[in-house]
C-alpha atoms as a PDB file:
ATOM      1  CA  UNK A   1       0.000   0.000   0.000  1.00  0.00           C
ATOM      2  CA  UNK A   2       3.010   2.645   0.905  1.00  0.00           C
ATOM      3  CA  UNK A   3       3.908   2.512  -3.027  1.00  0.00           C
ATOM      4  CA  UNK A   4       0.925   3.444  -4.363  1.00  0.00           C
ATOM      5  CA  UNK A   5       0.439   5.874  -1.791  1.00  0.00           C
ATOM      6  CA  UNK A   6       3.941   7.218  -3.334  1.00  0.00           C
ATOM      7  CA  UNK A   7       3.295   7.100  -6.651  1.00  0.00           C
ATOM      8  CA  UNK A   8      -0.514   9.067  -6.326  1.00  0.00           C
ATOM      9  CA  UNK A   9       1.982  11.741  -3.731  1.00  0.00           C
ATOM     10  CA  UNK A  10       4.167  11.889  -7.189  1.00  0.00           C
ATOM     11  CA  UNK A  11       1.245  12.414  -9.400  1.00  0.00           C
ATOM     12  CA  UNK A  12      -0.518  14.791  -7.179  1.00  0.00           C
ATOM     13  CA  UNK A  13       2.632  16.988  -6.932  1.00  0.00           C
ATOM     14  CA  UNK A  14       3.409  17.075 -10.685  1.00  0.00           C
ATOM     15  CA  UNK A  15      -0.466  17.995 -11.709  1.00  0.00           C
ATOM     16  CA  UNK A  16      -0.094  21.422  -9.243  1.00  0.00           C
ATOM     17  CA  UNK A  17       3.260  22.355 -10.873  1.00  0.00           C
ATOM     18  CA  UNK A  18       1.691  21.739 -14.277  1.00  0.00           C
ATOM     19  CA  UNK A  19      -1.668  23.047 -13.523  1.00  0.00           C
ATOM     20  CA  UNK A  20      -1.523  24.976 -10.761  1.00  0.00           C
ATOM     21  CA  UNK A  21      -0.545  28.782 -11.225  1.00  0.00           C
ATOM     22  CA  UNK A  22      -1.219  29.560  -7.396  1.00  0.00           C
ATOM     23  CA  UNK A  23       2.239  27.891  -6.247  1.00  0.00           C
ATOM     24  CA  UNK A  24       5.684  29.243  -6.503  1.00  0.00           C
ATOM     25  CA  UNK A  25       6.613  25.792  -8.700  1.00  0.00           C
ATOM     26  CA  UNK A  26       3.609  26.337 -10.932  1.00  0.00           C
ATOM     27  CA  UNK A  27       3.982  29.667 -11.945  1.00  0.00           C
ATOM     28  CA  UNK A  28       7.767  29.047 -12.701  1.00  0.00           C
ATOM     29  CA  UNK A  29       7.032  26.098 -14.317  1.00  0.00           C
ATOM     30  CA  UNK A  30       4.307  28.356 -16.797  1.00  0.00           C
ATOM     31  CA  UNK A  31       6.925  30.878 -17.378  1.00  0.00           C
ATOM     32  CA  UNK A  32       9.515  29.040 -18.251  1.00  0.00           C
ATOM     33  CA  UNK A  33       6.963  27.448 -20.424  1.00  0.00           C
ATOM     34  CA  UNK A  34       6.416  30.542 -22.503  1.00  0.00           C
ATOM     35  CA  UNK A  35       9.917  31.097 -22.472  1.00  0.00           C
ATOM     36  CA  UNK A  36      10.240  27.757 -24.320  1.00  0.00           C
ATOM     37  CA  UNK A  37       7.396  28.457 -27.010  1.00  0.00           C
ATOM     38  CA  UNK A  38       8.532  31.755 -27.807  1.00  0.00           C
ATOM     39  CA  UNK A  39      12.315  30.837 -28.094  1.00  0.00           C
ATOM     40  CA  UNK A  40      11.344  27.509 -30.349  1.00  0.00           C
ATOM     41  CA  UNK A  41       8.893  29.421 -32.948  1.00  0.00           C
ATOM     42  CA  UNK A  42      11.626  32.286 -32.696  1.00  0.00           C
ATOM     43  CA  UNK A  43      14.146  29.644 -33.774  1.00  0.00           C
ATOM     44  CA  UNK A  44      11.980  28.254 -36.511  1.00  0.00           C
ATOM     45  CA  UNK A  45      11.551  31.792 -38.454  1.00  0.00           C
ATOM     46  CA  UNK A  46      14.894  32.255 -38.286  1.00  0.00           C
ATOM     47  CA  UNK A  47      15.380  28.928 -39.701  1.00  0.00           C
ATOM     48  CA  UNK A  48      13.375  29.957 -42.798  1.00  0.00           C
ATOM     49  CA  UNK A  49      15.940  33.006 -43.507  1.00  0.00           C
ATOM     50  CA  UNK A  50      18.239  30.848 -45.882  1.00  0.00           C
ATOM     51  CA  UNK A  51      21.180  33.024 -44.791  1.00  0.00           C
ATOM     52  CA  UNK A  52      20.896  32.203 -41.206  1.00  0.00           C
ATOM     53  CA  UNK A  53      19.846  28.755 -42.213  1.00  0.00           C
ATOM     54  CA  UNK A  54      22.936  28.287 -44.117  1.00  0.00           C
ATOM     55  CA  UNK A  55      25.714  29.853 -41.135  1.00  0.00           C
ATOM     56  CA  UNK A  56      23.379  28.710 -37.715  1.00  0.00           C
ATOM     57  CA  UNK A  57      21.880  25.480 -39.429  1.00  0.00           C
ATOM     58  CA  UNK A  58      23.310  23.165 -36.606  1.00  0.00           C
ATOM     59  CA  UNK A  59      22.686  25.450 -33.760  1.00  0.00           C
ATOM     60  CA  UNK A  60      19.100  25.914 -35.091  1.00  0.00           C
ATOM     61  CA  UNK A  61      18.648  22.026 -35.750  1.00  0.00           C
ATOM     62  CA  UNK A  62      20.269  20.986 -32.372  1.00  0.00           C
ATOM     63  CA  UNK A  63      17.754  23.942 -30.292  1.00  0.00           C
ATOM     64  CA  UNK A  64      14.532  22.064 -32.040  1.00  0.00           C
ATOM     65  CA  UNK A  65      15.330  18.419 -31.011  1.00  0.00           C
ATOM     66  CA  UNK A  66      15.821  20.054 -27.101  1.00  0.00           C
ATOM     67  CA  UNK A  67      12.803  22.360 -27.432  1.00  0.00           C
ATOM     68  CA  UNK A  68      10.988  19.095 -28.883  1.00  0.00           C
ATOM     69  CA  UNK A  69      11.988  16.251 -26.207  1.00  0.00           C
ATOM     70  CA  UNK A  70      11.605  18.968 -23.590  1.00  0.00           C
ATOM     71  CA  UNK A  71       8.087  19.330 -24.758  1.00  0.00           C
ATOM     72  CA  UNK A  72       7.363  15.330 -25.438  1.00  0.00           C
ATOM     73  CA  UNK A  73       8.456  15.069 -21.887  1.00  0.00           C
ATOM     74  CA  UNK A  74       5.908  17.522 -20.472  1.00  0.00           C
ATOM     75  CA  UNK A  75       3.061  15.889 -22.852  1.00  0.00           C
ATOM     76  CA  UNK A  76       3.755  12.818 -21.228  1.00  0.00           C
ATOM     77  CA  UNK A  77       3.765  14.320 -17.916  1.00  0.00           C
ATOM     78  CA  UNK A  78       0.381  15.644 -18.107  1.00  0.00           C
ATOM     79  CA  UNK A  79      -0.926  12.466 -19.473  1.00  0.00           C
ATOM     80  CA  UNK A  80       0.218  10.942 -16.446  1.00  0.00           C
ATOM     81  CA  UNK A  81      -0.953  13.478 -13.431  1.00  0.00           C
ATOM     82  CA  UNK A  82      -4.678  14.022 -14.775  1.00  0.00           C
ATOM     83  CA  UNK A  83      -7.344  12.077 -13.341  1.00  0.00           C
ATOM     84  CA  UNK A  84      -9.367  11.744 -16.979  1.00  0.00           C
ATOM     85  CA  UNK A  85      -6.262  11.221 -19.545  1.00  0.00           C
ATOM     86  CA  UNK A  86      -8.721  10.737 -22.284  1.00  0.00           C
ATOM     87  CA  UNK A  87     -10.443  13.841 -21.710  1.00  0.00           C
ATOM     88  CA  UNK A  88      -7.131  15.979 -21.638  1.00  0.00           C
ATOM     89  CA  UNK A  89      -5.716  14.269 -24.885  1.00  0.00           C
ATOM     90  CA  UNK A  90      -8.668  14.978 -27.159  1.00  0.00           C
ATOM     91  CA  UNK A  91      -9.366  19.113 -25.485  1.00  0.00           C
ATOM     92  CA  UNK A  92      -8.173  21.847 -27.085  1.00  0.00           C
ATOM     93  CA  UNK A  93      -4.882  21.918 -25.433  1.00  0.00           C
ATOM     94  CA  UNK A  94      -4.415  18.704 -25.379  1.00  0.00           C
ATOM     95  CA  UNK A  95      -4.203  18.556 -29.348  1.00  0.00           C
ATOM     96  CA  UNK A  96      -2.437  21.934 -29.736  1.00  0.00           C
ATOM     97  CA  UNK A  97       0.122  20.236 -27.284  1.00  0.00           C
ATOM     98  CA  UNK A  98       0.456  16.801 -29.005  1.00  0.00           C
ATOM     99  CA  UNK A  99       0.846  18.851 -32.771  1.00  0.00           C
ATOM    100  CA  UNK A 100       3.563  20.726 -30.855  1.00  0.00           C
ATOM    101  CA  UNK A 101       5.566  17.489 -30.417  1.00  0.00           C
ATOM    102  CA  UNK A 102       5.128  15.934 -33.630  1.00  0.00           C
ATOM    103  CA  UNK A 103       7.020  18.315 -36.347  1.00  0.00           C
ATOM    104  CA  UNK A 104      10.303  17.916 -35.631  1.00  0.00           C
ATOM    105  CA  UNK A 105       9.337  13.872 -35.530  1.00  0.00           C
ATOM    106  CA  UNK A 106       7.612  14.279 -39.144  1.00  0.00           C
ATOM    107  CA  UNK A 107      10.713  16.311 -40.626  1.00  0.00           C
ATOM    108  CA  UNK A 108      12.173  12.286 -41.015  1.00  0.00           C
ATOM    109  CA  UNK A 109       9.366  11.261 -42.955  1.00  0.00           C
ATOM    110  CA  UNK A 110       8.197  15.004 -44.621  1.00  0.00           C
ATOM    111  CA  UNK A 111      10.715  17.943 -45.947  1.00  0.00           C
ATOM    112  CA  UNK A 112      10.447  21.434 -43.987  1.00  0.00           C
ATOM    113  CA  UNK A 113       7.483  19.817 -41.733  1.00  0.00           C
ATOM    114  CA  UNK A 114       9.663  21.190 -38.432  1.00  0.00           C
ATOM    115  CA  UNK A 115       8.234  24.933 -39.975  1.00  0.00           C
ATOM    116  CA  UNK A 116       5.076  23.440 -39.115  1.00  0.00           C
ATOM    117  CA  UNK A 117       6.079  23.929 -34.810  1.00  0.00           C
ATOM    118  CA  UNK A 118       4.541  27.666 -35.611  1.00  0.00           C
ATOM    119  CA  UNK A 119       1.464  25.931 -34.542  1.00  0.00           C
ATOM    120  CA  UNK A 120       2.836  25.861 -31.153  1.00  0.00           C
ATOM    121  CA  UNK A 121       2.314  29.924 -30.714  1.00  0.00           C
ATOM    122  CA  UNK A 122      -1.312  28.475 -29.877  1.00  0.00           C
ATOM    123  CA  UNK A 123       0.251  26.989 -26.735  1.00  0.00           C
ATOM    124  CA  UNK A 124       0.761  31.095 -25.729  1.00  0.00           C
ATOM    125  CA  UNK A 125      -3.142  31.064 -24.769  1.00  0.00           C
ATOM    126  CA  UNK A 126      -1.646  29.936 -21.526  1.00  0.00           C
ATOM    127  CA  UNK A 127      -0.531  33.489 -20.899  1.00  0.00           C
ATOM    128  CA  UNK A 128      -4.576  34.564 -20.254  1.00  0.00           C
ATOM    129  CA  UNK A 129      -4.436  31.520 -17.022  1.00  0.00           C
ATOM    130  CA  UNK A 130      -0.869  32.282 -16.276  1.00  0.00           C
ATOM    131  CA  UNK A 131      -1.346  36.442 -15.543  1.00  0.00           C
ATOM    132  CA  UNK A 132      -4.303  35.286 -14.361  1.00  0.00           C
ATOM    133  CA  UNK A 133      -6.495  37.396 -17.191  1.00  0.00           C
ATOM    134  CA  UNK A 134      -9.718  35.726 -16.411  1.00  0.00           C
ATOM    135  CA  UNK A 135     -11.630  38.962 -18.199  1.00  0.00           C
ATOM    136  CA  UNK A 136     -10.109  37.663 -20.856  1.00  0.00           C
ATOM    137  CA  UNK A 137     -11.364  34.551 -20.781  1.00  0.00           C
ATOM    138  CA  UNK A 138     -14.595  35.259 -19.979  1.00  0.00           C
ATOM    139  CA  UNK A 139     -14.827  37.377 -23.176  1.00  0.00           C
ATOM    140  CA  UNK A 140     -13.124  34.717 -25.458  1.00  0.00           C
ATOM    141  CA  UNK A 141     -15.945  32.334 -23.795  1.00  0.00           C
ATOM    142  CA  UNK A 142     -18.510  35.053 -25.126  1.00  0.00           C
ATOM    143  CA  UNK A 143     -16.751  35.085 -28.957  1.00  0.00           C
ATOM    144  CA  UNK A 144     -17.095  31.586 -28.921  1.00  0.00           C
ATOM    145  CA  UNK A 145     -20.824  31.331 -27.613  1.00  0.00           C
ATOM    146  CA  UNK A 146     -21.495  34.199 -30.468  1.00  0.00           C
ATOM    147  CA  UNK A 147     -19.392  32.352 -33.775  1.00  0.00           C
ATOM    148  CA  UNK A 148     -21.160  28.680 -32.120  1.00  0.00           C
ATOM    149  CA  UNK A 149     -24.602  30.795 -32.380  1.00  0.00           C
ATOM    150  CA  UNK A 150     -23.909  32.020 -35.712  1.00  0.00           C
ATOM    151  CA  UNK A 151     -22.723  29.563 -37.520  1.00  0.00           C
ATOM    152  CA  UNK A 152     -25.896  27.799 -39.178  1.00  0.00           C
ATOM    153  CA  UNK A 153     -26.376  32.048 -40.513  1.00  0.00           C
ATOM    154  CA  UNK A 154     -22.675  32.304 -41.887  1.00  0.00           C
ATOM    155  CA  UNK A 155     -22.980  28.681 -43.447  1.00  0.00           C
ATOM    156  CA  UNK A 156     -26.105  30.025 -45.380  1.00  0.00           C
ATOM    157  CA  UNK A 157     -24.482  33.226 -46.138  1.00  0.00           C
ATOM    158  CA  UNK A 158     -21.240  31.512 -47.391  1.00  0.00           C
ATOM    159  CA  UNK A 159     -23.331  29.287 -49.094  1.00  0.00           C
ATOM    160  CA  UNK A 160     -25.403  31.981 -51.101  1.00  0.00           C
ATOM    161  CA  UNK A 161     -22.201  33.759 -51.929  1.00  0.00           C
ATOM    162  CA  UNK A 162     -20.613  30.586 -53.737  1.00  0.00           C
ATOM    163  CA  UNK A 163     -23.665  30.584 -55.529  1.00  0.00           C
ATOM    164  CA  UNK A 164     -23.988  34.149 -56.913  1.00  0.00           C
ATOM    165  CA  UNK A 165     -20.266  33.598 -57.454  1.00  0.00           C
ATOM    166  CA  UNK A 166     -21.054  30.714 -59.924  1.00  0.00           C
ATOM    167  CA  UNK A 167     -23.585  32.381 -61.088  1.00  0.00           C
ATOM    168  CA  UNK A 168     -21.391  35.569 -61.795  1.00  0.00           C
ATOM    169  CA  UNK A 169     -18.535  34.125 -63.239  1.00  0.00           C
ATOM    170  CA  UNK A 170     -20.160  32.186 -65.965  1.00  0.00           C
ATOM    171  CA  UNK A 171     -21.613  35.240 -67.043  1.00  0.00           C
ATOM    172  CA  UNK A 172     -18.182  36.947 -67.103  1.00  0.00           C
ATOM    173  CA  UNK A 173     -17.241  33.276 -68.904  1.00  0.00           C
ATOM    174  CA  UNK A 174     -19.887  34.534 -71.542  1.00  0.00           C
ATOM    175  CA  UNK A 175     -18.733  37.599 -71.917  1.00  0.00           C
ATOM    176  CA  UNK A 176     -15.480  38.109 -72.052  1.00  0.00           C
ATOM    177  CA  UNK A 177     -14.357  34.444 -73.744  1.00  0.00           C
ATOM    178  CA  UNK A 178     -10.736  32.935 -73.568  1.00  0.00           C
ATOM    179  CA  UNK A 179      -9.281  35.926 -75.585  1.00  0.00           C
ATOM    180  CA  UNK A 180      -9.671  37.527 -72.475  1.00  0.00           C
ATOM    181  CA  UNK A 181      -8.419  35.395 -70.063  1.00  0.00           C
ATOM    182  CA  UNK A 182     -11.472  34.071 -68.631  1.00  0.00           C
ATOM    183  CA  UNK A 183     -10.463  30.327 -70.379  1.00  0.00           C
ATOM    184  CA  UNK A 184     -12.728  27.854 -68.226  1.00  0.00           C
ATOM    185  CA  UNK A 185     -15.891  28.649 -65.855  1.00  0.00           C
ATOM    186  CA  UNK A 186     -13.788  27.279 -62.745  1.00  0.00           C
ATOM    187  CA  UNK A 187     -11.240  30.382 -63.747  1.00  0.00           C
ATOM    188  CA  UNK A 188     -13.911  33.040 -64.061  1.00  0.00           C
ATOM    189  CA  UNK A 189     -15.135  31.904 -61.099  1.00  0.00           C
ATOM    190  CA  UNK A 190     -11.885  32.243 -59.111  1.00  0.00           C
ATOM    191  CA  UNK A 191     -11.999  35.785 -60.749  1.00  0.00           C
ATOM    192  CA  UNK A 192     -15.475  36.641 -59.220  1.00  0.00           C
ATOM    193  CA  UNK A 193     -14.646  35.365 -55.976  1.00  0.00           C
ATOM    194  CA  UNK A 194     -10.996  37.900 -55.931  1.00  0.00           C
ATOM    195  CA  UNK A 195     -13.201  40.361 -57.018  1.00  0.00           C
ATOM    196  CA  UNK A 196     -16.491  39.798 -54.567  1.00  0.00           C
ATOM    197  CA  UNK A 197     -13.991  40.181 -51.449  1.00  0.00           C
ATOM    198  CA  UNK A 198     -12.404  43.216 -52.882  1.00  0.00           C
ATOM    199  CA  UNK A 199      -8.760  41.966 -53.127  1.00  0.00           C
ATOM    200  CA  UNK A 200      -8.419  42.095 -57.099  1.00  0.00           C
ATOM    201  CA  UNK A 201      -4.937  40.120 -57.836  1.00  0.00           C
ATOM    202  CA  UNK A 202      -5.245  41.899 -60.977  1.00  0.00           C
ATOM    203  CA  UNK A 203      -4.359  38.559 -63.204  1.00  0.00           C
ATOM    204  CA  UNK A 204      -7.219  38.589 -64.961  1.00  0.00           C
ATOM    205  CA  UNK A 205      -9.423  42.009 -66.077  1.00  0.00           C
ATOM    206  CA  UNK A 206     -12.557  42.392 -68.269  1.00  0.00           C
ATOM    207  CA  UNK A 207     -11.515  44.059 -71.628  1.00  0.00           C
ATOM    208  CA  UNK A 208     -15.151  44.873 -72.636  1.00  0.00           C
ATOM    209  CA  UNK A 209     -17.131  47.252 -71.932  1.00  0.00           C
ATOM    210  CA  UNK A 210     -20.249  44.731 -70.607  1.00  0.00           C
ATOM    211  CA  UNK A 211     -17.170  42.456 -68.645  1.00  0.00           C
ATOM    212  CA  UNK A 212     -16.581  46.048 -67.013  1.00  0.00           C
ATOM    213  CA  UNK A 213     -19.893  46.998 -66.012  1.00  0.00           C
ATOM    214  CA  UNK A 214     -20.824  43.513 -64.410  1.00  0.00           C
ATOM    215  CA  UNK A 215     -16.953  43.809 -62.736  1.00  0.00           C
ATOM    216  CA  UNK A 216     -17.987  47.269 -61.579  1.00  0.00           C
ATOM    217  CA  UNK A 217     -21.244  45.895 -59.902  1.00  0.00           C
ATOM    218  CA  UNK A 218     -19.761  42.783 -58.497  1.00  0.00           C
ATOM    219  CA  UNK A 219     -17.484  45.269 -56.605  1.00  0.00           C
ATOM    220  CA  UNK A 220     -20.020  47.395 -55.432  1.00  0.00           C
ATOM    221  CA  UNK A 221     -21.267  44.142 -54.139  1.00  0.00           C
ATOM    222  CA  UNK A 222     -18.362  42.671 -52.433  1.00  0.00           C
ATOM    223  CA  UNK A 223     -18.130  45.694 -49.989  1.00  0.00           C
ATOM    224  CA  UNK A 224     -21.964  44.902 -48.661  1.00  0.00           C
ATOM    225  CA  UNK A 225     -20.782  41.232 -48.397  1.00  0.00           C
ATOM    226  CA  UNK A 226     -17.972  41.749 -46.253  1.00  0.00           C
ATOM    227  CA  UNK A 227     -20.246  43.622 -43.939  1.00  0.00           C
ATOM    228  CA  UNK A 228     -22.695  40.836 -43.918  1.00  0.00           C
ATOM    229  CA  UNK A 229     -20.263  38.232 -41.175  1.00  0.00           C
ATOM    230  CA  UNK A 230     -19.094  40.887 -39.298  1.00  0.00           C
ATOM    231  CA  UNK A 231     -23.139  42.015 -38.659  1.00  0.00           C
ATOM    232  CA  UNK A 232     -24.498  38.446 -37.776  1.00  0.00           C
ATOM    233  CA  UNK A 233     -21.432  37.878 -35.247  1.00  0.00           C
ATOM    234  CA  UNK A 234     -21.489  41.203 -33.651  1.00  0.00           C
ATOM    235  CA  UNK A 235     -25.308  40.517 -33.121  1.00  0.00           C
ATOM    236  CA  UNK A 236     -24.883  37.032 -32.151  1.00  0.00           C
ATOM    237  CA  UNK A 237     -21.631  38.649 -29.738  1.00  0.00           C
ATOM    238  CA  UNK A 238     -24.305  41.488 -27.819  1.00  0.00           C
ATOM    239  CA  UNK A 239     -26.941  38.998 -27.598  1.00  0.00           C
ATOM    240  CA  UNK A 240     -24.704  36.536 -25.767  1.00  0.00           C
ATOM    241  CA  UNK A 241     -23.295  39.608 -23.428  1.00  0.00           C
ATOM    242  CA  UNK A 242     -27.052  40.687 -23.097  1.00  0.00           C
ATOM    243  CA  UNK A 243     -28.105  36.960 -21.954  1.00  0.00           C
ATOM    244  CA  UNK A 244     -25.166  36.658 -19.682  1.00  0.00           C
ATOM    245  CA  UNK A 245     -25.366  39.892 -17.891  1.00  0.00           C
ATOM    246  CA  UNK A 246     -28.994  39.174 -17.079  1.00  0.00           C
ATOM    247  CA  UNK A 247     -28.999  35.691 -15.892  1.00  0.00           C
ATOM    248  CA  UNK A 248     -30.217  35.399 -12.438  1.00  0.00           C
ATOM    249  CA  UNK A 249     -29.795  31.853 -11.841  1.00  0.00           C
ATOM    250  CA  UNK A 250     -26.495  29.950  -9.758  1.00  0.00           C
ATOM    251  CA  UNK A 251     -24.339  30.708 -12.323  1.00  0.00           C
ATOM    252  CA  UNK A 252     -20.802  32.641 -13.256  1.00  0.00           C
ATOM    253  CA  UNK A 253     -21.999  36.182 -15.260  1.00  0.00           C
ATOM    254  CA  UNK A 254     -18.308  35.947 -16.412  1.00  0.00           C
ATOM    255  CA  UNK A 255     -18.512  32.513 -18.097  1.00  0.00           C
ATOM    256  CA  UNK A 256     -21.767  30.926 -17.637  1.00  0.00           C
ATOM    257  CA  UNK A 257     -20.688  27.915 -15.388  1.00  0.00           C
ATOM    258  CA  UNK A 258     -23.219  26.773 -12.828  1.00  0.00           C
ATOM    259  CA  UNK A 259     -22.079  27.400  -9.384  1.00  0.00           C
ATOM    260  CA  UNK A 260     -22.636  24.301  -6.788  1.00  0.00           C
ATOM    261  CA  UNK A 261     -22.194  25.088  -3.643  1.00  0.00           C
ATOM    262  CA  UNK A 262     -24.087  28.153  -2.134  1.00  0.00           C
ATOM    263  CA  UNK A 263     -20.898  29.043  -0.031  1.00  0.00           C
ATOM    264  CA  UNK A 264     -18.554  29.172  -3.345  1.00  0.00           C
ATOM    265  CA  UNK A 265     -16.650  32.479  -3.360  1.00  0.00           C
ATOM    266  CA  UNK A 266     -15.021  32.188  -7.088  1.00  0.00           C
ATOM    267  CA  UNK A 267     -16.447  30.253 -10.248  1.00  0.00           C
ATOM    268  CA  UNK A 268     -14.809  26.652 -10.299  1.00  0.00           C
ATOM    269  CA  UNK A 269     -14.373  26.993 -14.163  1.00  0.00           C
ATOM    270  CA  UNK A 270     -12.281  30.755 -14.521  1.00  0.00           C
ATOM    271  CA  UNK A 271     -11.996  31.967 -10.815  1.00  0.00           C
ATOM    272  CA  UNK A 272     -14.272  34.777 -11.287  1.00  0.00           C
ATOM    273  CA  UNK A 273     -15.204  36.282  -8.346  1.00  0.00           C
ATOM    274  CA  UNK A 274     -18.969  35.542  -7.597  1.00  0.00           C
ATOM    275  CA  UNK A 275     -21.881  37.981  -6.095  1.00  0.00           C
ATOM    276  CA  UNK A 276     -24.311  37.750  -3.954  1.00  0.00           C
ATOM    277  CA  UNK A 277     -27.051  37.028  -6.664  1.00  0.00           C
ATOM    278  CA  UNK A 278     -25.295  34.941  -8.583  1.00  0.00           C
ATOM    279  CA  UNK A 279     -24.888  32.207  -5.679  1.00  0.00           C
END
């Protein structure tokens, strides 16, 4: 029985220094954390710049495969000191944290895959928990209520653009022919879609005077669309804050968790600090 005992001590005292921010060990352990993403996606931009590449190549190779076991190492280690492993390895972090680990791994198997440890600048979300930026959270929490809410509206939307888009462009297709560039449907299409969004590569341009008119109203266009997303979120995003601020049940204004206990001082899911009326 005394080993066990040891080995859930040993567990217990690795998930506060991972988890925990409220201990000396903990928030050392975060910081040197950021210290390490920073540094590693640092490294890997520099490793792009064929110059440095070319004179630091070792240096920059030999920083990775540290950064990389050093991080493998902690991925285990949180594996290990959660109570729910399965739960941790298929969250949010837990993925960002596991496609942290695996570039420098695939860069045997797949050229330049190590540029793909850029992903691991997602790992800096940490820094909201770590400086203990819970407003922060709370209003990511609200972002994400308000793109979840929207997102049946901005599928319809997105869907009702690709159509007007086919639409569009095989009327340009008509009109303006291969002589002008517009060979294929699929390629007149691409053009309307540059053009609906207002970013005009310029690769392709209507020559006629009909192609011009039907460019100059797809334009005119594009800049209502772009409004369009931004509207339906923002709506979605005040609604959400609106619903929130008002809720009188036992639960967290700041992120919506239900509170248990009646005698709970701070929410159990950010650390908000609770009222009176919202016990």
């Amino acid at each position: 029985m005394e080993q066990p005992k040891k080995i859930a001590k040993w567990r217990e005292k690795i998930h506060e220094i991972i988890y925990g921010t409220h201990t000396p060990e903990g928030k050392l352990f975060d910081i040197i954390l950021l210290i390490a993403i920073l540094y590693s996606i640092i490294i890997v931009m520099m490793e792009s710049v064929k110059s440095f590449d070319e004179k630091y190549h070792q240096f920059f190779n030999i920083s990775e495969w540290v950064i990389t076991i050093l991080f493998t190492i902690e991925y285990g280690l949180r594996i290990i000191s959660v109570y729910r492993p399965k739960k941790y390895i298929f969250s949010f972090y837990g993925i960002v944290d596991l496609l942290s680990t695996l570039p420098k791994y695939l860069s045997f198997f797949i050229m330049d895959s190590q540029f793909l440890a850029v992903f691991r600048a997602l790992r800096l979300l940490r820094v909201f928990r770590i400086l203990k930026l819970i407003r922060f959270v709370g209003e990511s929490n609200n972002i994400v209520r308000a793109l979840n809410n929207s997102r049946s509206k901005i599928f319809i939307f997105i869907f009702f653009v690709l159509i007007i888009s086919i639409i569009l462009g095989t009327i340009m297709f008509l009109v303006e022919g291969p002589e002008n560039g517009f060979d294929s449907i699929p390629h007149s299409i691409y053009w309307t879609i540059v053009t609906l969004t207002t970013v005009g590569f310029g690769d392709i341009t209507p020559q006629t005077a009909i192609g011009q008119v039907i460019a100059s109203i797809i334009m005119i266009i594009g800049y209502g669309i772009i409004a369009v997303p931004t509207g339906i979120v923002t709506a979605e995003y005040t609604a959400t804050k609106n619903k929130m601020a008002n809720r009188t049940d036992s639960s967290c204004q700041n992120c919506g968790a239900d509170v248990i206990f009646s005698d709970t001082k701070y929410c159990r899911k950010c650390g908000h600090k609770l009222d009176e009326d919202e016990k």
